[in-house]
C-alpha atoms as a PDB file:
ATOM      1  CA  UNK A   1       0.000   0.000   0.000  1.00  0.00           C
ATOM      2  CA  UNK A   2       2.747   2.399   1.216  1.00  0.00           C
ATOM      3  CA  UNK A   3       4.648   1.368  -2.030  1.00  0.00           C
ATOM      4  CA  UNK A   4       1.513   2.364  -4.355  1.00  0.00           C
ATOM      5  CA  UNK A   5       1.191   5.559  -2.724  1.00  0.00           C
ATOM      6  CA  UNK A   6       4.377   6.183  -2.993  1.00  0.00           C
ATOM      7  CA  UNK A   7       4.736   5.713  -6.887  1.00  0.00           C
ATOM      8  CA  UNK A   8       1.298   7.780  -7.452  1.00  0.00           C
ATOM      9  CA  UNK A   9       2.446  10.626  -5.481  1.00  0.00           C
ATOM     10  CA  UNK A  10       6.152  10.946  -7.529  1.00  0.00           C
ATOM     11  CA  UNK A  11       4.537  10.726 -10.789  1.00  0.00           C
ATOM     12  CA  UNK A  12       1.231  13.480  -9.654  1.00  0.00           C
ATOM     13  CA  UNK A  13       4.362  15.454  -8.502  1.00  0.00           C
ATOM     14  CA  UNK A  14       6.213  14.909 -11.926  1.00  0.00           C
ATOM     15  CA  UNK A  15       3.111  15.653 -14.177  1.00  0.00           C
ATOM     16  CA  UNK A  16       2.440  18.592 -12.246  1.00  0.00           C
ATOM     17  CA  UNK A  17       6.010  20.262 -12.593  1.00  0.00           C
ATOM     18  CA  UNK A  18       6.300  19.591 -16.258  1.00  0.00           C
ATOM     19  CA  UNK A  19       2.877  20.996 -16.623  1.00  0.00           C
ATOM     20  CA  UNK A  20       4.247  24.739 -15.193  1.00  0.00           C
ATOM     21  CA  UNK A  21       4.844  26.753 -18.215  1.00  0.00           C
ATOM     22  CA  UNK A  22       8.409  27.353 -17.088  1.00  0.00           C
ATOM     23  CA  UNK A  23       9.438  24.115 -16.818  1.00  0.00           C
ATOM     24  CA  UNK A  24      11.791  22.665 -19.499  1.00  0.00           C
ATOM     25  CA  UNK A  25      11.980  25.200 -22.602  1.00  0.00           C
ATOM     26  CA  UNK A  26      12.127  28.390 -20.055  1.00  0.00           C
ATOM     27  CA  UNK A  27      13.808  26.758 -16.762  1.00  0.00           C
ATOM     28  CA  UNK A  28      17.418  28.156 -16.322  1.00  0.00           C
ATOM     29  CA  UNK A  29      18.554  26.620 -13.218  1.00  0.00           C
ATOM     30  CA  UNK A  30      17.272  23.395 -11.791  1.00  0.00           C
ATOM     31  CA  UNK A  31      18.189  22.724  -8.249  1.00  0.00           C
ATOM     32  CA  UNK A  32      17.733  19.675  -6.287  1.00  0.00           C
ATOM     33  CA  UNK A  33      17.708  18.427  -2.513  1.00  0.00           C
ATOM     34  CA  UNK A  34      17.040  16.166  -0.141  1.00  0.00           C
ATOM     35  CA  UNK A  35      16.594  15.733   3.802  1.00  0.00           C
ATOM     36  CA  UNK A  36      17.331  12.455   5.352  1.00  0.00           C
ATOM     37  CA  UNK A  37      16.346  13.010   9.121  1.00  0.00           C
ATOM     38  CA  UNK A  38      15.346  10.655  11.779  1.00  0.00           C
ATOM     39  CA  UNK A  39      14.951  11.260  15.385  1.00  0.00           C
ATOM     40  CA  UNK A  40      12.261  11.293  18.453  1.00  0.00           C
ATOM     41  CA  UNK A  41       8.567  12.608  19.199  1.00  0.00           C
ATOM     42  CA  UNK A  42       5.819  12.853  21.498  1.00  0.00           C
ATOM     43  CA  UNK A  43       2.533  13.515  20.590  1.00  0.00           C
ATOM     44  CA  UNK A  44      -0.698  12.746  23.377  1.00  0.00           C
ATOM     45  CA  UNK A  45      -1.608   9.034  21.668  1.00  0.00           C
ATOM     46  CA  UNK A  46       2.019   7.772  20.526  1.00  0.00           C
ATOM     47  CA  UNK A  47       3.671   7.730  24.375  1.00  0.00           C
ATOM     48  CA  UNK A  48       6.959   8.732  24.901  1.00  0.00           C
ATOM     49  CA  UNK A  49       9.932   8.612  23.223  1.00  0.00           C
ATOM     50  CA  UNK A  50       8.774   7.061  19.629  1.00  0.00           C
ATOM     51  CA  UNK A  51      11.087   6.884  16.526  1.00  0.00           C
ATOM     52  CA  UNK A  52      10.724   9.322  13.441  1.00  0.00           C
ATOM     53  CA  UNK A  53      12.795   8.880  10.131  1.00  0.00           C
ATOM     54  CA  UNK A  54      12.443   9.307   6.318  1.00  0.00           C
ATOM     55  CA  UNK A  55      13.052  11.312   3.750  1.00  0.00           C
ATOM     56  CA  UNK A  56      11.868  14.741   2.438  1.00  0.00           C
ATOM     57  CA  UNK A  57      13.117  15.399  -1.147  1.00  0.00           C
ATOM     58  CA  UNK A  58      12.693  18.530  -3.198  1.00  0.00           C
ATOM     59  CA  UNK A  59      13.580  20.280  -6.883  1.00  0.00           C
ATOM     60  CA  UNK A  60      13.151  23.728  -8.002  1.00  0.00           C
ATOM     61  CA  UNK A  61      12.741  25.647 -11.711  1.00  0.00           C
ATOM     62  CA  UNK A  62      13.845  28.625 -12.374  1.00  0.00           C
ATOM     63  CA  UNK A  63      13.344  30.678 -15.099  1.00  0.00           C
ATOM     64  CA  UNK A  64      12.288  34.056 -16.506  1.00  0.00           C
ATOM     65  CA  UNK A  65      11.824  35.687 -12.994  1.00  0.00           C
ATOM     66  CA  UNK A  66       9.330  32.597 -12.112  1.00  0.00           C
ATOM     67  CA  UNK A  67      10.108  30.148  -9.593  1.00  0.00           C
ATOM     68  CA  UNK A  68       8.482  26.111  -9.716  1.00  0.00           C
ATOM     69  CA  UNK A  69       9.433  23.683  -6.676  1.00  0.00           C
ATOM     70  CA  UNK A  70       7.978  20.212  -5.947  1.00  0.00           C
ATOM     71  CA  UNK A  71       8.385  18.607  -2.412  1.00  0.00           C
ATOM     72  CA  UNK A  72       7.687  14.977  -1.520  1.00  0.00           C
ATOM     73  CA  UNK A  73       7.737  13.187   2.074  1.00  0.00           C
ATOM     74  CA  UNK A  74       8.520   9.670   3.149  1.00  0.00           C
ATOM     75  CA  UNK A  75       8.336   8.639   6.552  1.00  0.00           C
ATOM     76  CA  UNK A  76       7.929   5.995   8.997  1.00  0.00           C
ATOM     77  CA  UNK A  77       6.398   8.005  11.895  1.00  0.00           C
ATOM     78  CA  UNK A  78       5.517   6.431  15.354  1.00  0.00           C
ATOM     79  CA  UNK A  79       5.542   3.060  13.759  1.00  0.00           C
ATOM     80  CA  UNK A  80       3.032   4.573  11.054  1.00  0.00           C
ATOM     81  CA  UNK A  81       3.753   5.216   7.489  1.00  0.00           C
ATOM     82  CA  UNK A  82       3.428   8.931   6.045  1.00  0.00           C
ATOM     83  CA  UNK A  83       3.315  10.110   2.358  1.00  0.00           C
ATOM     84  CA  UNK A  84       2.883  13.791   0.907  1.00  0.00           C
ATOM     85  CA  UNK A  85       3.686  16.143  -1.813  1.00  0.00           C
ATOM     86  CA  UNK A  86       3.406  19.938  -2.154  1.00  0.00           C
ATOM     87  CA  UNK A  87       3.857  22.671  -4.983  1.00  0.00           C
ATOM     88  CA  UNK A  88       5.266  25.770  -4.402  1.00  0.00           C
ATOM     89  CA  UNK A  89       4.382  28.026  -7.402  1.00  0.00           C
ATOM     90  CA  UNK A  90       5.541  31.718  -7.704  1.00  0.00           C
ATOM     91  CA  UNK A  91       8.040  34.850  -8.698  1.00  0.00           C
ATOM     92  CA  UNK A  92      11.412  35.235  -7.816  1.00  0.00           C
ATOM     93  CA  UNK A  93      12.258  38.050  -5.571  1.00  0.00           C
ATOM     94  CA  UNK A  94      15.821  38.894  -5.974  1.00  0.00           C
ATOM     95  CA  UNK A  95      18.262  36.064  -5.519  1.00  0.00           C
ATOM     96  CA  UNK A  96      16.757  33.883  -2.967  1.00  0.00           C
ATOM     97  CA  UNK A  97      13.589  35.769  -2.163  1.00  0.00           C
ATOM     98  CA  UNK A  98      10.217  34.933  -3.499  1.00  0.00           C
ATOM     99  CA  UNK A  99       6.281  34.796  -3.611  1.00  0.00           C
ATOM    100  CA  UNK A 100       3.645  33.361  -4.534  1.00  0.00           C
ATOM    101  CA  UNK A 101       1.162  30.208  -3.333  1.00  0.00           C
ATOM    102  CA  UNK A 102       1.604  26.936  -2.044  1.00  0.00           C
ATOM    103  CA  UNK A 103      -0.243  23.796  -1.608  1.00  0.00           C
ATOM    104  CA  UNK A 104      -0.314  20.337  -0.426  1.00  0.00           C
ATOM    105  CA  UNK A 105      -1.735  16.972   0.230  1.00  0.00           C
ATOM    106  CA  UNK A 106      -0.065  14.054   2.899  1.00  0.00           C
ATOM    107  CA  UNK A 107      -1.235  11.107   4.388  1.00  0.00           C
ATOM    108  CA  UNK A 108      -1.027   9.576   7.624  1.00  0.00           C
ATOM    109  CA  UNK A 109      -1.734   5.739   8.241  1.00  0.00           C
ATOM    110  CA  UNK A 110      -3.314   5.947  10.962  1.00  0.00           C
ATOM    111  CA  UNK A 111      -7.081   5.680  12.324  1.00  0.00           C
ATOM    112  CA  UNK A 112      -7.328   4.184   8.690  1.00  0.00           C
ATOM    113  CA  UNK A 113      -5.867   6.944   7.103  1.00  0.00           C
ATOM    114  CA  UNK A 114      -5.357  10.670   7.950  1.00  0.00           C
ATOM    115  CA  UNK A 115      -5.178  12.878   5.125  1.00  0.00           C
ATOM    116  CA  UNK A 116      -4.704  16.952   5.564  1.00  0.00           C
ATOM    117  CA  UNK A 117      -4.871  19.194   3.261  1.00  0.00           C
ATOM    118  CA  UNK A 118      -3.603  22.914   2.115  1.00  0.00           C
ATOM    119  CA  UNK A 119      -3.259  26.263   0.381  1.00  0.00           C
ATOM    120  CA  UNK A 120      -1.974  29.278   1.464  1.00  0.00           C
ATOM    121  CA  UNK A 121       0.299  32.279   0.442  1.00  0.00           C
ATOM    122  CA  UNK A 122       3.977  31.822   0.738  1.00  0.00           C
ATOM    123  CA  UNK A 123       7.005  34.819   1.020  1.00  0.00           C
ATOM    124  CA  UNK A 124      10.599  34.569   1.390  1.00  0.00           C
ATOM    125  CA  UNK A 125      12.481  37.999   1.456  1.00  0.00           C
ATOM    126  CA  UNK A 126      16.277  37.829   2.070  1.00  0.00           C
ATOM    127  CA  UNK A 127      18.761  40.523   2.864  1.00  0.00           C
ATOM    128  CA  UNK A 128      22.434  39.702   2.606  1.00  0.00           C
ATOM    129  CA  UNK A 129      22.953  36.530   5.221  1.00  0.00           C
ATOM    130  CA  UNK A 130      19.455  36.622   6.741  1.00  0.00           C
ATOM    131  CA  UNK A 131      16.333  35.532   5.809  1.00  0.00           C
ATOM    132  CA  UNK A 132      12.356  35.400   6.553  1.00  0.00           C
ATOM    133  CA  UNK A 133      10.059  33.171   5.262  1.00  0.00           C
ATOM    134  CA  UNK A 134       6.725  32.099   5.758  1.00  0.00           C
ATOM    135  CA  UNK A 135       3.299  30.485   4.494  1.00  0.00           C
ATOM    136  CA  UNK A 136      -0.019  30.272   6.064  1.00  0.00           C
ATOM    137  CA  UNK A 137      -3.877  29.658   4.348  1.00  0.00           C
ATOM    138  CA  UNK A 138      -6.254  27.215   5.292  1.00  0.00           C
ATOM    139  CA  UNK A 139      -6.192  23.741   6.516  1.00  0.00           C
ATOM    140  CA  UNK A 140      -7.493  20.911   5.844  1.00  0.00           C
ATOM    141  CA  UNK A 141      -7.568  17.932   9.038  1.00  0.00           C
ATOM    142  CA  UNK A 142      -9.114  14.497   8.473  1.00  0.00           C
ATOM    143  CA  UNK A 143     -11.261  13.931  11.227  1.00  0.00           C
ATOM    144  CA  UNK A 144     -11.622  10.413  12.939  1.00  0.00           C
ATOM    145  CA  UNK A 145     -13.064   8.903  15.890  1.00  0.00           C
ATOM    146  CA  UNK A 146     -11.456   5.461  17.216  1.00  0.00           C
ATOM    147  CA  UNK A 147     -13.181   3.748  19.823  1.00  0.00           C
ATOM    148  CA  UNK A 148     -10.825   2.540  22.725  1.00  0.00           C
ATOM    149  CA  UNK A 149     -13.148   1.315  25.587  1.00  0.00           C
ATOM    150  CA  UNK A 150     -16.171   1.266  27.458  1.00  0.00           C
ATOM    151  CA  UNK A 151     -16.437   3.047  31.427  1.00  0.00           C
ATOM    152  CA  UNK A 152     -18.734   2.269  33.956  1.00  0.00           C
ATOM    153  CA  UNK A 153     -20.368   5.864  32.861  1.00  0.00           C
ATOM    154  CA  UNK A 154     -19.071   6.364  29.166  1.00  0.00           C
ATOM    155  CA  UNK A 155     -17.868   5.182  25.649  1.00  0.00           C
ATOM    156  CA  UNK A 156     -13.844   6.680  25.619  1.00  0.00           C
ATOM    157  CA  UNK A 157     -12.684   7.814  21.725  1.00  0.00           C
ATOM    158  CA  UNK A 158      -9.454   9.134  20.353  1.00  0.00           C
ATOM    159  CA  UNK A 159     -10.192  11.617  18.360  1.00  0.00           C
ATOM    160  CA  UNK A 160      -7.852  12.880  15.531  1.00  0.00           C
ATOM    161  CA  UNK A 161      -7.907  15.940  13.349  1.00  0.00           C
ATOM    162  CA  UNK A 162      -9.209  19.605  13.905  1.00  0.00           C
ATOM    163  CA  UNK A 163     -10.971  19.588  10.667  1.00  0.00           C
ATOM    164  CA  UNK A 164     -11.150  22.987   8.793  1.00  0.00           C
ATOM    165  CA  UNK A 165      -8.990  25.926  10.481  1.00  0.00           C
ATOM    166  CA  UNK A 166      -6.211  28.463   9.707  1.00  0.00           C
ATOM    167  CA  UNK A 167      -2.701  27.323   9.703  1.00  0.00           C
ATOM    168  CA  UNK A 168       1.087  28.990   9.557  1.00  0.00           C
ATOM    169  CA  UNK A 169       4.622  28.520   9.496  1.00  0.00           C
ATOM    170  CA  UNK A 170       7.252  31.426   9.459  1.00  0.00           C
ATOM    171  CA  UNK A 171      11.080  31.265  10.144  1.00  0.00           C
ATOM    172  CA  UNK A 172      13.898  34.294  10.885  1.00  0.00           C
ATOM    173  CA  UNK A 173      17.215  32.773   9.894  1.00  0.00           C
ATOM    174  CA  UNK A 174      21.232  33.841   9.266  1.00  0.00           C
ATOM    175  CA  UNK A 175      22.983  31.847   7.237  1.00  0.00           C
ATOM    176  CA  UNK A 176      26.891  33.098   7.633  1.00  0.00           C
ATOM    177  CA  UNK A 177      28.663  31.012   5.115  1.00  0.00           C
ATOM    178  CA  UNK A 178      27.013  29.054   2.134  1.00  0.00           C
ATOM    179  CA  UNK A 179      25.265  25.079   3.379  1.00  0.00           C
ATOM    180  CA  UNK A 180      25.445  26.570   7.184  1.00  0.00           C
ATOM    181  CA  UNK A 181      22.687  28.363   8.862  1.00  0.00           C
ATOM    182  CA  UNK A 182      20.966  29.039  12.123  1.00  0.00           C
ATOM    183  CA  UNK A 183      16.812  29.663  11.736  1.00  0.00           C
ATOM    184  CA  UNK A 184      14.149  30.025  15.347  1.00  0.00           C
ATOM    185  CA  UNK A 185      10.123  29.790  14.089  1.00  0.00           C
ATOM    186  CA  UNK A 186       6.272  29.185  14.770  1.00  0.00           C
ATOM    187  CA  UNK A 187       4.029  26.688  13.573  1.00  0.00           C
ATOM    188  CA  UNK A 188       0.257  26.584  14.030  1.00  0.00           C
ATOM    189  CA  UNK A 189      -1.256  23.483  12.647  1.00  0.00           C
ATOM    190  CA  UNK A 190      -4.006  21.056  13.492  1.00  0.00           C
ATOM    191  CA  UNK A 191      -5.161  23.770  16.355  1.00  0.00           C
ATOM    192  CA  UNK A 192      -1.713  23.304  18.478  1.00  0.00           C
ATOM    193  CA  UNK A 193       0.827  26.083  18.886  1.00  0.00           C
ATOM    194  CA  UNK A 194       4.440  25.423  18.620  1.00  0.00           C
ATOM    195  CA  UNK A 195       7.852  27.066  18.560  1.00  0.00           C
ATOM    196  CA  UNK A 196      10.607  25.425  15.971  1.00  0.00           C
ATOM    197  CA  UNK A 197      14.192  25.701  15.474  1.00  0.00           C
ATOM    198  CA  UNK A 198      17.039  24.330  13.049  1.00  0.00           C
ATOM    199  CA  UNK A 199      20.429  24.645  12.131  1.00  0.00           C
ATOM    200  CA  UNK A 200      22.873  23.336   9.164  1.00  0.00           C
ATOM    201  CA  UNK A 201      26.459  22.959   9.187  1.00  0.00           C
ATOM    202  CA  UNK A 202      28.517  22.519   5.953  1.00  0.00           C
ATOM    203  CA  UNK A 203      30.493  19.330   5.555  1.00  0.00           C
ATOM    204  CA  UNK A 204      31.607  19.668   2.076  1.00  0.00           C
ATOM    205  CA  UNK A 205      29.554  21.414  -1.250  1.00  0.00           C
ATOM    206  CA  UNK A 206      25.982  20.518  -1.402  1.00  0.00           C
ATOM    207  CA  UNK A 207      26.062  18.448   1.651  1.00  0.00           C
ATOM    208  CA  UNK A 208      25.720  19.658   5.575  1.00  0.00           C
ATOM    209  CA  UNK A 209      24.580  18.249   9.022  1.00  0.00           C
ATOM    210  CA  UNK A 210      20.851  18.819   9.832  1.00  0.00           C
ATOM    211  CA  UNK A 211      19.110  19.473  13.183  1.00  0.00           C
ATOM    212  CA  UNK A 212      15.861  20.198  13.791  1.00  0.00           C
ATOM    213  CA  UNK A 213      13.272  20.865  17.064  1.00  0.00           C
ATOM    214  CA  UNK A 214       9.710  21.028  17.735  1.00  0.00           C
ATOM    215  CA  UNK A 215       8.096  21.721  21.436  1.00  0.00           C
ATOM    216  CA  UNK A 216       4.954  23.054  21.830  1.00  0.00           C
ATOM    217  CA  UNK A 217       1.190  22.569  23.286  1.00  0.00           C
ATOM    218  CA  UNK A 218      -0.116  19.380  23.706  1.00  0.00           C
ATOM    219  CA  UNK A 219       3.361  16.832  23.402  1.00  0.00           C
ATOM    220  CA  UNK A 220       3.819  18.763  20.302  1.00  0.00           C
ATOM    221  CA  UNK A 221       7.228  17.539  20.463  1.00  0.00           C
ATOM    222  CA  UNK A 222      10.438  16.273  18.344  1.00  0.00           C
ATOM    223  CA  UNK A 223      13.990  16.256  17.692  1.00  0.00           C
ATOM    224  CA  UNK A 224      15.320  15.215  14.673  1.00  0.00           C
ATOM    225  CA  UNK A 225      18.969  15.136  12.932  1.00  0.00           C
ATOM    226  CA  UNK A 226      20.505  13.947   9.567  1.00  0.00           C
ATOM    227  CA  UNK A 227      21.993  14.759   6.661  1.00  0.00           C
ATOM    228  CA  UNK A 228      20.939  17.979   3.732  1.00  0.00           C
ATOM    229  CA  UNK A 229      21.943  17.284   0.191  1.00  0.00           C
ATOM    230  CA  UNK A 230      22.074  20.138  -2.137  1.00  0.00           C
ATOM    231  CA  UNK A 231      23.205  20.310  -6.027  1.00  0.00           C
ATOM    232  CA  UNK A 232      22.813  21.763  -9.548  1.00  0.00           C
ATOM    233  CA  UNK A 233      21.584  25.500  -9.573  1.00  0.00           C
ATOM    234  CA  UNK A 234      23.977  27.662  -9.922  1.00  0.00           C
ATOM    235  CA  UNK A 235      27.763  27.079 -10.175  1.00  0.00           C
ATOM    236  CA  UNK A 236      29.267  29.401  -7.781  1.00  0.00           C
ATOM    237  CA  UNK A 237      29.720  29.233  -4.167  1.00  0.00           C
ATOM    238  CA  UNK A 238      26.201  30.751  -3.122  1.00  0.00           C
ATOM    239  CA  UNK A 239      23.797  29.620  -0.841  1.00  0.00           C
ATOM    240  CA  UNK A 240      20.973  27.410  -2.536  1.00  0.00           C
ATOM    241  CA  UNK A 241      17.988  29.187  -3.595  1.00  0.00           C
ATOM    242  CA  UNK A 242      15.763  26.011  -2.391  1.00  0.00           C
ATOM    243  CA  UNK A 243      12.613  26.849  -0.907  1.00  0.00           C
ATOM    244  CA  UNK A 244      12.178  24.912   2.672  1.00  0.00           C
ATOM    245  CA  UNK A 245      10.347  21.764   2.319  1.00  0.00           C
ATOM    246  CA  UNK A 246       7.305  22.223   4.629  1.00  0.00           C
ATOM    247  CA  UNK A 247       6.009  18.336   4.823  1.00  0.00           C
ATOM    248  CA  UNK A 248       7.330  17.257   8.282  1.00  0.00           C
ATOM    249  CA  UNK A 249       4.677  19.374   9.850  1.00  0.00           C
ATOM    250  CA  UNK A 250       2.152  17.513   8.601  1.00  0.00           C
ATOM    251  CA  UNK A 251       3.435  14.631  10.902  1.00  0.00           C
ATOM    252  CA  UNK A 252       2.129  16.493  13.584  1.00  0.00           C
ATOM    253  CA  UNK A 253      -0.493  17.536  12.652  1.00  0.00           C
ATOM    254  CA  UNK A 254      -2.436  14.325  11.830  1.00  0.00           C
ATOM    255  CA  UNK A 255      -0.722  12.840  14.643  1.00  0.00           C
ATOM    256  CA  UNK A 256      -2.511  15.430  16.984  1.00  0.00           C
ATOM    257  CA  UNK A 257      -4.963  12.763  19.400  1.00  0.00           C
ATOM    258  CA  UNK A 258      -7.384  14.343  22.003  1.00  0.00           C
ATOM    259  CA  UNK A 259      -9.015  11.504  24.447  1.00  0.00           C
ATOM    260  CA  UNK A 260     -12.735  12.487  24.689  1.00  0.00           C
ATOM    261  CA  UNK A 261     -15.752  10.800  26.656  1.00  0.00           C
ATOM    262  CA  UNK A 262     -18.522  10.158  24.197  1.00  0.00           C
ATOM    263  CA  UNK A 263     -21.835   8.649  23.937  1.00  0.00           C
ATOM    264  CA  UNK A 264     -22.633   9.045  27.915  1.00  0.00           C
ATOM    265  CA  UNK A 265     -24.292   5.748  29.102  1.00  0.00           C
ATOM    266  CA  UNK A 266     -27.771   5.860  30.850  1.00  0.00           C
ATOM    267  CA  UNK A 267     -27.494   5.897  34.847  1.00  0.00           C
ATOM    268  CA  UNK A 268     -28.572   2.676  36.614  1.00  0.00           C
ATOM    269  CA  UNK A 269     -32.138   2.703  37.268  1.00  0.00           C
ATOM    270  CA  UNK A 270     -33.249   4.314  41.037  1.00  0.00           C
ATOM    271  CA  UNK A 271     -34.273   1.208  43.374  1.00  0.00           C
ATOM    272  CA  UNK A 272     -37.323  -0.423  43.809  1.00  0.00           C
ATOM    273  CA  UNK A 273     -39.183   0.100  47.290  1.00  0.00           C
ATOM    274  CA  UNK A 274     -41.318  -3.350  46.953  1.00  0.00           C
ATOM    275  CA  UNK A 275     -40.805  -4.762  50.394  1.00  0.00           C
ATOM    276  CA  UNK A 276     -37.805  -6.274  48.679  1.00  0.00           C
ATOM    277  CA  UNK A 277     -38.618  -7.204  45.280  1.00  0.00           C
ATOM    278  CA  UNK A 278     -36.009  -7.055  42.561  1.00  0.00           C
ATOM    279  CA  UNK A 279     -33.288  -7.418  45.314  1.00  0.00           C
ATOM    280  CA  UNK A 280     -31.055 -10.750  45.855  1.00  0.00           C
ATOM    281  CA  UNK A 281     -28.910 -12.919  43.120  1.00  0.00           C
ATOM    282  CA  UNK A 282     -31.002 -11.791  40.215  1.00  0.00           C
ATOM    283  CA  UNK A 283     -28.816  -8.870  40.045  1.00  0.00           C
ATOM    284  CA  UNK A 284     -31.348  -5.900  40.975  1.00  0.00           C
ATOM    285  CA  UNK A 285     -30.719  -2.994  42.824  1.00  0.00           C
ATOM    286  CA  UNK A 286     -31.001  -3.379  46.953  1.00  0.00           C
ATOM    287  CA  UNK A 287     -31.959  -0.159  49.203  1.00  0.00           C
ATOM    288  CA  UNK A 288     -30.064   0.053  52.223  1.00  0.00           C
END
């Protein structure tokens, strides 16, 4: 299943990009990526301490002042496997700035299937070594209910996904030298509150050490760290012009659980006052 999804969502991704009208006849750089990360979360259903890994890979057109960049995700997340893709479609502003929309689709298997969705308005302005960048719109949560048990008063669910509501990402970031940078940010997505920070160290070109970190409301929680691979683009020794790939928030976002008390059973019925009818080993109610 994970296999199928995997090989419909790489070729929706590959129709889509040579569909932009920039794509092969105007594109003048092509840059690709990829982040390998693995690492630990928390979320209020997995427990404590559960693994994270995969793989988020990117590539970006450029072309006549327009800007094209496909993202993809691959993960095996709290023992559950995770799938997405996401367009980024806009103008270039400057050399690594930019603007324009962005959208996306990802799957998470669990409660049979957990799909969000998005679209939202995306900006990256840059100004020698720093950065900002952000994208926020609507959202899209999958909502399910899983049954877990019965009470002596209730029925208990886990209930996953907020359903429709506003989401957004932004990041302030310095990158000193090119492959190496330093970036603090907020996310808002499936109705939790978080603050995020990363950094990237340059090994050699086009490849650097990755770390990442999530903690906010609700064991909205994770550290990850791997490995950032960067080439074509340009040929000098710039900093890549790669847009961030956004698709690891969608982990926790589907993964977001809330433990409610539904469908309230009736109370036992009051006792009878029969001269002590309905009591004894039939299982009725007694007075005192």
């Amino acid at each position: 299943m994970i296999t199928r999804r995997l090989i419909q969502g790489c070729s929706a991704l590959a129709l889509v990009s040579a569909a932009l009208p920039w794509s092969s006849a105007l594109a003048q750089e092509i840059e690709f990526g990829t982040d390998g990360l693995a690492g630990i979360v928390d979320d209020e259903r997995t427990g404590d301490g559960e693994f994270s890994g995969g793989a988020l890979p990117s590539f970006q057109l450029r072309g006549g002042g327009l800007v094209g960049q496909a993202d993809g995700m691959l993960f095996d997340h709290a023992s559950e496997d995770a799938v997405g893709g996401a367009i980024h479609a806009g103008i270039a502003l400057g050399e690594q700035g930019f603007i324009g929309v962005y959208g996306s689709v990802s799957e998470l298997d669990r409660a049979g299937g957990l799909t969000t969705k998005r679209i939202g308005g995306e900006v990256k302005l840059a100004s020698g070594p720093f950065w900002l960048s952000g994208v926020a719109g609507h959202e899209d949560a999958e909502v399910q209910t899983v049954y877990v048990r019965t009470t002596a008063t209730d029925d208990v669910y886990d209930v996953y996904g907020q359903g429709k509501s506003l989401f957004a990402f932004a990041d302030l970031g310095w990158s000193p030298t090119p492959g190496s940078s330093l970036s603090v940010g907020f996310r808002r997505t499936g109705g939790r509150n978080a603050a995020a920070a990363s950094a990237s160290l340059r090994l050699t070109s086009g490849l650097s050490l990755l770390f990442q970190g999530r903690a906010g409301s609700h064991d909205y929680r994770g550290i990850f760290a791997g490995l950032r691979l960067r080439f074509g683009g340009r040929t000098d020794d710039t900093a890549s012009r790669m847009l961030e790939n956004r698709l690891i928030e969608d982990l926790f976002t589907a993964s977001n659980g809330r433990r409610e008390l539904l469908d309230p059973l009736p109370p036992p019925p009051p006792p009878e006052d029969d001269d002590g009818e309905g009591c004894g080993s039939c299982g009725g109610y007694c007075s005192a």
